[in-house]
Protein backbone atom coordinates (compact mmCIF):
# COMPACT_ATOMS: atom_id res chain seq x y z
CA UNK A 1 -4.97 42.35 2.34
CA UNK A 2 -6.21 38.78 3.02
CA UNK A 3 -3.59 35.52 3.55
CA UNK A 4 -4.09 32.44 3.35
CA UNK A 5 -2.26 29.35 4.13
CA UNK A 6 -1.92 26.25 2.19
CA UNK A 7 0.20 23.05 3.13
CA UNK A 8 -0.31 19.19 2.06
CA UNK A 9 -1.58 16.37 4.56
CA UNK A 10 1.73 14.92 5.27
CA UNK A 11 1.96 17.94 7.39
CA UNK A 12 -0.48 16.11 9.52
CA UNK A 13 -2.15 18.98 11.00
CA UNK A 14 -5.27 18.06 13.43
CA UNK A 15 -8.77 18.90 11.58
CA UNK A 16 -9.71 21.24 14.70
CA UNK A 17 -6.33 23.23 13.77
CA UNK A 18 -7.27 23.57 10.33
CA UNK A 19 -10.83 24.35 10.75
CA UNK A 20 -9.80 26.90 12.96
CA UNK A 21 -7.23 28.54 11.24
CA UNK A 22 -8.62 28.47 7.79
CA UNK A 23 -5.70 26.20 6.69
CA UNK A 24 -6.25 24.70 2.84
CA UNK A 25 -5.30 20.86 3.06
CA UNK A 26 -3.51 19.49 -0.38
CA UNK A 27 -4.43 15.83 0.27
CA UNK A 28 -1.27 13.49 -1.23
CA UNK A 29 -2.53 10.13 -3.24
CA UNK A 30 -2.31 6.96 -1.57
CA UNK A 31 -2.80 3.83 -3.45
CA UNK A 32 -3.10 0.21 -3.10
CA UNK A 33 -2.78 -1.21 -6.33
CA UNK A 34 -4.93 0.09 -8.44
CA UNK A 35 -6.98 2.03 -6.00
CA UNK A 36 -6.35 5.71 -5.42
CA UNK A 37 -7.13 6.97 -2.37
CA UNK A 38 -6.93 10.86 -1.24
CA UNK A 39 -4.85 11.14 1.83
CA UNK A 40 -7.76 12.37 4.66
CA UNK A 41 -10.53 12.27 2.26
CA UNK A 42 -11.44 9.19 0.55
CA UNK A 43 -9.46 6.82 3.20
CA UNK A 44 -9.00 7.67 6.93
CA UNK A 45 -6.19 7.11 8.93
CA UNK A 46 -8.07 3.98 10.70
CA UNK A 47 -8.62 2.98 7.46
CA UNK A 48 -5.83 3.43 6.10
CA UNK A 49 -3.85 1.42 8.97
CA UNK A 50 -6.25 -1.00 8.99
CA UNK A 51 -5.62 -2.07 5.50
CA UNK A 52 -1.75 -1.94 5.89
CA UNK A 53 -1.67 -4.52 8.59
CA UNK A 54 -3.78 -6.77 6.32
CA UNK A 55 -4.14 -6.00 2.92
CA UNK A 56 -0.90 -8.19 1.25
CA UNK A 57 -0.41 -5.23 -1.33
CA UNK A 58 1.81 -2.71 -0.04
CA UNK A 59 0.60 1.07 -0.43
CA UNK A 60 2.57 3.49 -2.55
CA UNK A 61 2.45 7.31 -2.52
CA UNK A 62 2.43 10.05 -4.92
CA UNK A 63 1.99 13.46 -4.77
CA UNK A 64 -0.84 15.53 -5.26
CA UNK A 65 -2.20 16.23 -8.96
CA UNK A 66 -1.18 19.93 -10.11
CA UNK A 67 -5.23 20.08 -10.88
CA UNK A 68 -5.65 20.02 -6.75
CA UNK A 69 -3.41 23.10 -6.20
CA UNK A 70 -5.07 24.71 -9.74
CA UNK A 71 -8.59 24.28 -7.75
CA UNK A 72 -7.59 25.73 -3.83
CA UNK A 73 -5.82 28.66 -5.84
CA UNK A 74 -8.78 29.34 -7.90
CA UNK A 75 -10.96 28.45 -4.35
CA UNK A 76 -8.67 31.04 -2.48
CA UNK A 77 -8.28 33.96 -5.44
CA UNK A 78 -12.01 34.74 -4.24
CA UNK A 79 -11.60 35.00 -0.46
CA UNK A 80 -7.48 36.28 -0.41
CA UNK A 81 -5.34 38.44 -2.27
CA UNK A 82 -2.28 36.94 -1.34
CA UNK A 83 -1.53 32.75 -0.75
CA UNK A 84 1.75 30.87 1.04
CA UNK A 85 2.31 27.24 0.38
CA UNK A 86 4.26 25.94 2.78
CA UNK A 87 5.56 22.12 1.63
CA UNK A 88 7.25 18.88 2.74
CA UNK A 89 10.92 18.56 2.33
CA UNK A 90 11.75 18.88 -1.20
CA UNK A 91 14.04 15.52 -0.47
CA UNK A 92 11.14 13.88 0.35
CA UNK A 93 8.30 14.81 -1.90
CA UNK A 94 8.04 16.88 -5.24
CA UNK A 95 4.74 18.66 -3.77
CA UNK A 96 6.27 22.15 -3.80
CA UNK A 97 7.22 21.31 -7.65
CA UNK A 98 3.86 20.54 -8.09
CA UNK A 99 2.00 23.71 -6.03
CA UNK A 100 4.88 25.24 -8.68
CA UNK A 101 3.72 24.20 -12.05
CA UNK A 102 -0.11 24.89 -11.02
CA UNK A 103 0.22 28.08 -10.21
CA UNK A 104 0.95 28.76 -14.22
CA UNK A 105 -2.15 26.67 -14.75
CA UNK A 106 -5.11 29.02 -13.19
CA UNK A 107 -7.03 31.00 -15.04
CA UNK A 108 -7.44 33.07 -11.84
CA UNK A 109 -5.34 33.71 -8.60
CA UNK A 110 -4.05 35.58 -5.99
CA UNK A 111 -0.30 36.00 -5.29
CA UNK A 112 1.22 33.06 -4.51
CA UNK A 113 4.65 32.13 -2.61
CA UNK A 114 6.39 28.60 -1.72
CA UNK A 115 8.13 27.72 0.80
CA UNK A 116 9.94 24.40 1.17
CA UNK A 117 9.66 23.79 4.87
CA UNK A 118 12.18 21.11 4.84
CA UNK A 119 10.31 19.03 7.07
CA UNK A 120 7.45 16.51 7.66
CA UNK A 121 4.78 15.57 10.42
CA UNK A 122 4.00 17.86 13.02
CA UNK A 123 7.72 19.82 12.11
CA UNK A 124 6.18 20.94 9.02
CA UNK A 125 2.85 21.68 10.83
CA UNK A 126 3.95 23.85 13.49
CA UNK A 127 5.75 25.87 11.07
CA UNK A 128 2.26 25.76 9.29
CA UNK A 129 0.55 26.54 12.14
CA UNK A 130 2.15 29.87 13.37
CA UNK A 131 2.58 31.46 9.91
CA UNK A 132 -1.23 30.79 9.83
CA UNK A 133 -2.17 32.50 12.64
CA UNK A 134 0.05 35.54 12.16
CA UNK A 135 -1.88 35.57 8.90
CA UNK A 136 -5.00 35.40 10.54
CA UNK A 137 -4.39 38.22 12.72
CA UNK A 138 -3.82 40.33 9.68
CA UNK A 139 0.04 40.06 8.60
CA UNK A 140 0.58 40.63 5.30
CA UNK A 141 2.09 37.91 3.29
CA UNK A 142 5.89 38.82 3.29
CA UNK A 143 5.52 39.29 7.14
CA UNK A 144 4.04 35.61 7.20
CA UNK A 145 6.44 34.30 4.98
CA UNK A 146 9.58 35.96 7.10
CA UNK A 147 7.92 34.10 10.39
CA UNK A 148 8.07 30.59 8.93
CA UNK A 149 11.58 31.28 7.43
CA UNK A 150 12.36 32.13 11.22
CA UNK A 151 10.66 28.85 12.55
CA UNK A 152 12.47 26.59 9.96
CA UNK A 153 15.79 26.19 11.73
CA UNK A 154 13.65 25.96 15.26
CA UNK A 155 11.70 23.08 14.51
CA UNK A 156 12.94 19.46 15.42
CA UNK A 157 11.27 15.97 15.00
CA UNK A 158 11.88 12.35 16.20
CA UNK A 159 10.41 9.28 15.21
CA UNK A 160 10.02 5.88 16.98
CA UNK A 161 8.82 2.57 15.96
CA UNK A 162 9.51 -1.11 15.77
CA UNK A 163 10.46 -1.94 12.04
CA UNK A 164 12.51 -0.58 8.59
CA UNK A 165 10.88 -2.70 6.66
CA UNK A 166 7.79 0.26 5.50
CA UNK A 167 10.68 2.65 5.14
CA UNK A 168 13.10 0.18 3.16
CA UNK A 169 9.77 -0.56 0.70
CA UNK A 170 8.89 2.90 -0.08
CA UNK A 171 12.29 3.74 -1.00
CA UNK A 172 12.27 6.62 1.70
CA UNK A 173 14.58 5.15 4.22
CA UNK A 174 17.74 7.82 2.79
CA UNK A 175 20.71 7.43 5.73
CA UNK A 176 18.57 5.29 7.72
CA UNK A 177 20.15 2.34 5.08
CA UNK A 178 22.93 2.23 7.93
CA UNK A 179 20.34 0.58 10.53
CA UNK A 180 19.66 -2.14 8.28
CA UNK A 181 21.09 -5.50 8.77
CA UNK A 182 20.93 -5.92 12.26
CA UNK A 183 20.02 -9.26 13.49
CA UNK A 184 18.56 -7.53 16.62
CA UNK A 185 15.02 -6.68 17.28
CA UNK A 186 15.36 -2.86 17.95
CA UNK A 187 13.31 0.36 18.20
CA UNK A 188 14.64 2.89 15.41
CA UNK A 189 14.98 6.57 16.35
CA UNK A 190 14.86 8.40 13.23
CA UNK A 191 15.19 12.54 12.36
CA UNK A 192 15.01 14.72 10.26
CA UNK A 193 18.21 16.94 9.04
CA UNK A 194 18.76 19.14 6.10
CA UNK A 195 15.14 18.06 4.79
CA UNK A 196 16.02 13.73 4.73
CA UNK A 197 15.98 11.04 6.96
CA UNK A 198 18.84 10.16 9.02
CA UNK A 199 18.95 7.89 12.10
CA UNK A 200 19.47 8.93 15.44
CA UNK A 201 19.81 5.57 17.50
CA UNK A 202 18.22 2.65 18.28
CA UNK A 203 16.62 1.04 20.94
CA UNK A 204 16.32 -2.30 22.21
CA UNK A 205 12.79 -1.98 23.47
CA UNK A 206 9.71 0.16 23.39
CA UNK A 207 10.09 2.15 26.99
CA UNK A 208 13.75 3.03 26.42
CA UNK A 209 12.48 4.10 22.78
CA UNK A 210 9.87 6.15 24.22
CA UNK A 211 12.49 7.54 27.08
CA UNK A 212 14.56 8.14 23.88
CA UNK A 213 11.98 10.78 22.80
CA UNK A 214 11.56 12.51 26.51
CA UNK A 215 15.07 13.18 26.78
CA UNK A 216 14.84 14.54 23.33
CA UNK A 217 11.90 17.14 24.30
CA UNK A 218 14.09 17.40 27.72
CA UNK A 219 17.49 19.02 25.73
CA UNK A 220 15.24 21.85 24.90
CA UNK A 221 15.63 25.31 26.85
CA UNK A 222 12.51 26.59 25.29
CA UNK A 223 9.83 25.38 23.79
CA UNK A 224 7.05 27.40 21.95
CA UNK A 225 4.97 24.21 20.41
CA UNK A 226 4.98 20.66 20.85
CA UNK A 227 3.00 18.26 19.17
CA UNK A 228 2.78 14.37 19.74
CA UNK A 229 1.69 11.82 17.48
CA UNK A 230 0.93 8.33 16.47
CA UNK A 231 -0.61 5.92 14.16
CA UNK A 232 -2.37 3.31 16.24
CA UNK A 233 -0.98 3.31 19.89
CA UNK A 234 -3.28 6.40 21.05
CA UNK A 235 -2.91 5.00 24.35
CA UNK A 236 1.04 5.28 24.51
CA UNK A 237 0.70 8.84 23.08
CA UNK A 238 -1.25 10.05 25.95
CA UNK A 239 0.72 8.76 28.28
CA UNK A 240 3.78 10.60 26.80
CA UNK A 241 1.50 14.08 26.55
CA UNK A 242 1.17 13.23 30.80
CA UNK A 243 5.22 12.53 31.29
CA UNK A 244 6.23 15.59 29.26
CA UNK A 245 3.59 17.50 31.46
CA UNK A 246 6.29 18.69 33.82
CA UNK A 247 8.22 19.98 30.56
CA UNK A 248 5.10 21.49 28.84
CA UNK A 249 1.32 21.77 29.79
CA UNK A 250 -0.40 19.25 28.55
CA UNK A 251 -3.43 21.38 27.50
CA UNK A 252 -1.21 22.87 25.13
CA UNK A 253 0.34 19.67 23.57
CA UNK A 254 -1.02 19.13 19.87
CA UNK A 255 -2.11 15.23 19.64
CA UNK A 256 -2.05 14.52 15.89
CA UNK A 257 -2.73 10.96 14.33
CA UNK A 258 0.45 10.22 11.67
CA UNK A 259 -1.46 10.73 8.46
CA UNK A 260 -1.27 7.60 5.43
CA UNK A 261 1.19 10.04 3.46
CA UNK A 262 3.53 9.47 6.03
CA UNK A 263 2.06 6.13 7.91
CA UNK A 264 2.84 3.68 4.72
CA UNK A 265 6.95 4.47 5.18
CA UNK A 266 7.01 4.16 8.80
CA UNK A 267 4.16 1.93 9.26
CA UNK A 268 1.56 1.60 12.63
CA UNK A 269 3.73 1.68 15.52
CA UNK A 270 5.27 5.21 14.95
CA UNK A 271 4.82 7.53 17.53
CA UNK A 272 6.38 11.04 16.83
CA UNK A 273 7.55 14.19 18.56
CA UNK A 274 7.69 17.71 16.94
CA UNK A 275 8.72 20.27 18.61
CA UNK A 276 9.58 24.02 17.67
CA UNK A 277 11.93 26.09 20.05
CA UNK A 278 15.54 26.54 21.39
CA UNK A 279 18.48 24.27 22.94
């Protein structure tokens, strides 16, 4: 029997990957003002960052329309008898309520399961990631399902940039709220725990921030996957990929670009670290 994988963009999976895999991309709804965008289809990321460092409306997000999830099952119920929908944190987005509702809305369909991954970014992707290629070598769909349930509790994430202020106006800063205030200029960490946001330290400048996330990748034991991302600051990316070369092989690093979804609460500066493995 045939599986196939479907997630949502803010899993920020690279376009190679997906390709590759045969992963189905929910694209989440970006908008600035009255313009809707489709995360990764009708606005790219340099686009999309492009227009939040000048446009003076502030983006918003939504989540996808049931009718997009109605359309990849419908898509899928042709090439797979069986479907997982792996999803942001519930705490974060109402896209696995959504991938919920639709699948009482097609006409046709294969089986289809949920699973709230209760993360975001690259976390959610590598969970995305090896379910889909366990599916690809033939698991069935409870076997595929029972490997991201194992890599739920492995995954990790960490997230550094320069300013609360996209966080504070999308309403998604959660625990973070404690960071706020300070008359300093600092360099937030932020996680992920128990599917919200929750701050981890800050930094007084950008190297220590970035030395923040090495030692993070460096209180692993093992690591099976480790992605590293950013929204504009390529350039500091890479040459993060190069120090934790030592850790893990480069070649094997995911690079991912922070997709709008996630890019209008954390803004351009982010650069993030997902990793899945064992302290």
């Amino acid at each position: 029997m045939t599986v196939k994988i479907i997630t949502d963009s803010s899993a920020s999976i690279p376009p190679a990957v997906v390709e590759e895999l045969g992963i189905t991309i929910i694209p989440s709804l970006i908008r600035f003002g009255e313009e809707v965008y489709r995360d990764g289809v009708d606005l790219t990321t340099e686009q999309f960052y492009e227009r939040l460092t000048t446009d003076k409306t502030h983006p918003t997000t939504s989540v996808p329309t049931p009718q997009s999830f109605v359309d990849a099952y419908e898509k899928l119920a042709e090439e797979a008898d069986e479907v997982a929908v792996i999803t942001i944190s519930h705490k974060l987005s109402a896209v696995g309520e959504v991938a919920r509702q639709a699948i009482g809305l097609a006409k046709k369909k294969p089986r289809v399961e949920i699973i709230d991954s209760s993360w975001a970014l690259m976390s959610e992707g590598l969970i995305v990631i090896t379910a889909a290629r366990e599916a690809k070598a033939g698991a069935s769909l409870d076997e595929v399902l029972e490997v991201a349930r194992r890599n739920i509790p492995r995954a990790d994430l960490r997230m550094a940039f320069d300013t609360l202020k996209y966080l504070e106006r999308g309403g998604r800063i959660g625990k973070a709220q404690a960071l706020l205030g300070s008359m300093l200029k600092i360099n937030p960490i932020l996680g992920l725990k128990d599917g919200e946001i929750y701050p981890v330290g800050r930094e007084h400048s950008r190297s220590k921030a970035i030395e923040n996330l090495c030692n993070f990748v460096n209180s692993f034991s093992r690591i099976e996957e480790l992605a590293i991302g950013d929204g504009t600051t390529p350039d500091e990316a890479d040459a993060l990929v190069e120090r934790l070369n030592a850790k893990f092989p480069a070649e094997r690093i995911f690079r991912f670009k922070v997709t709008p979804a996630v890019g209008a609460h954390v803004g351009p500066h982010v650069l993030a670290v997902a990793i899945l493995g064992d302290r």
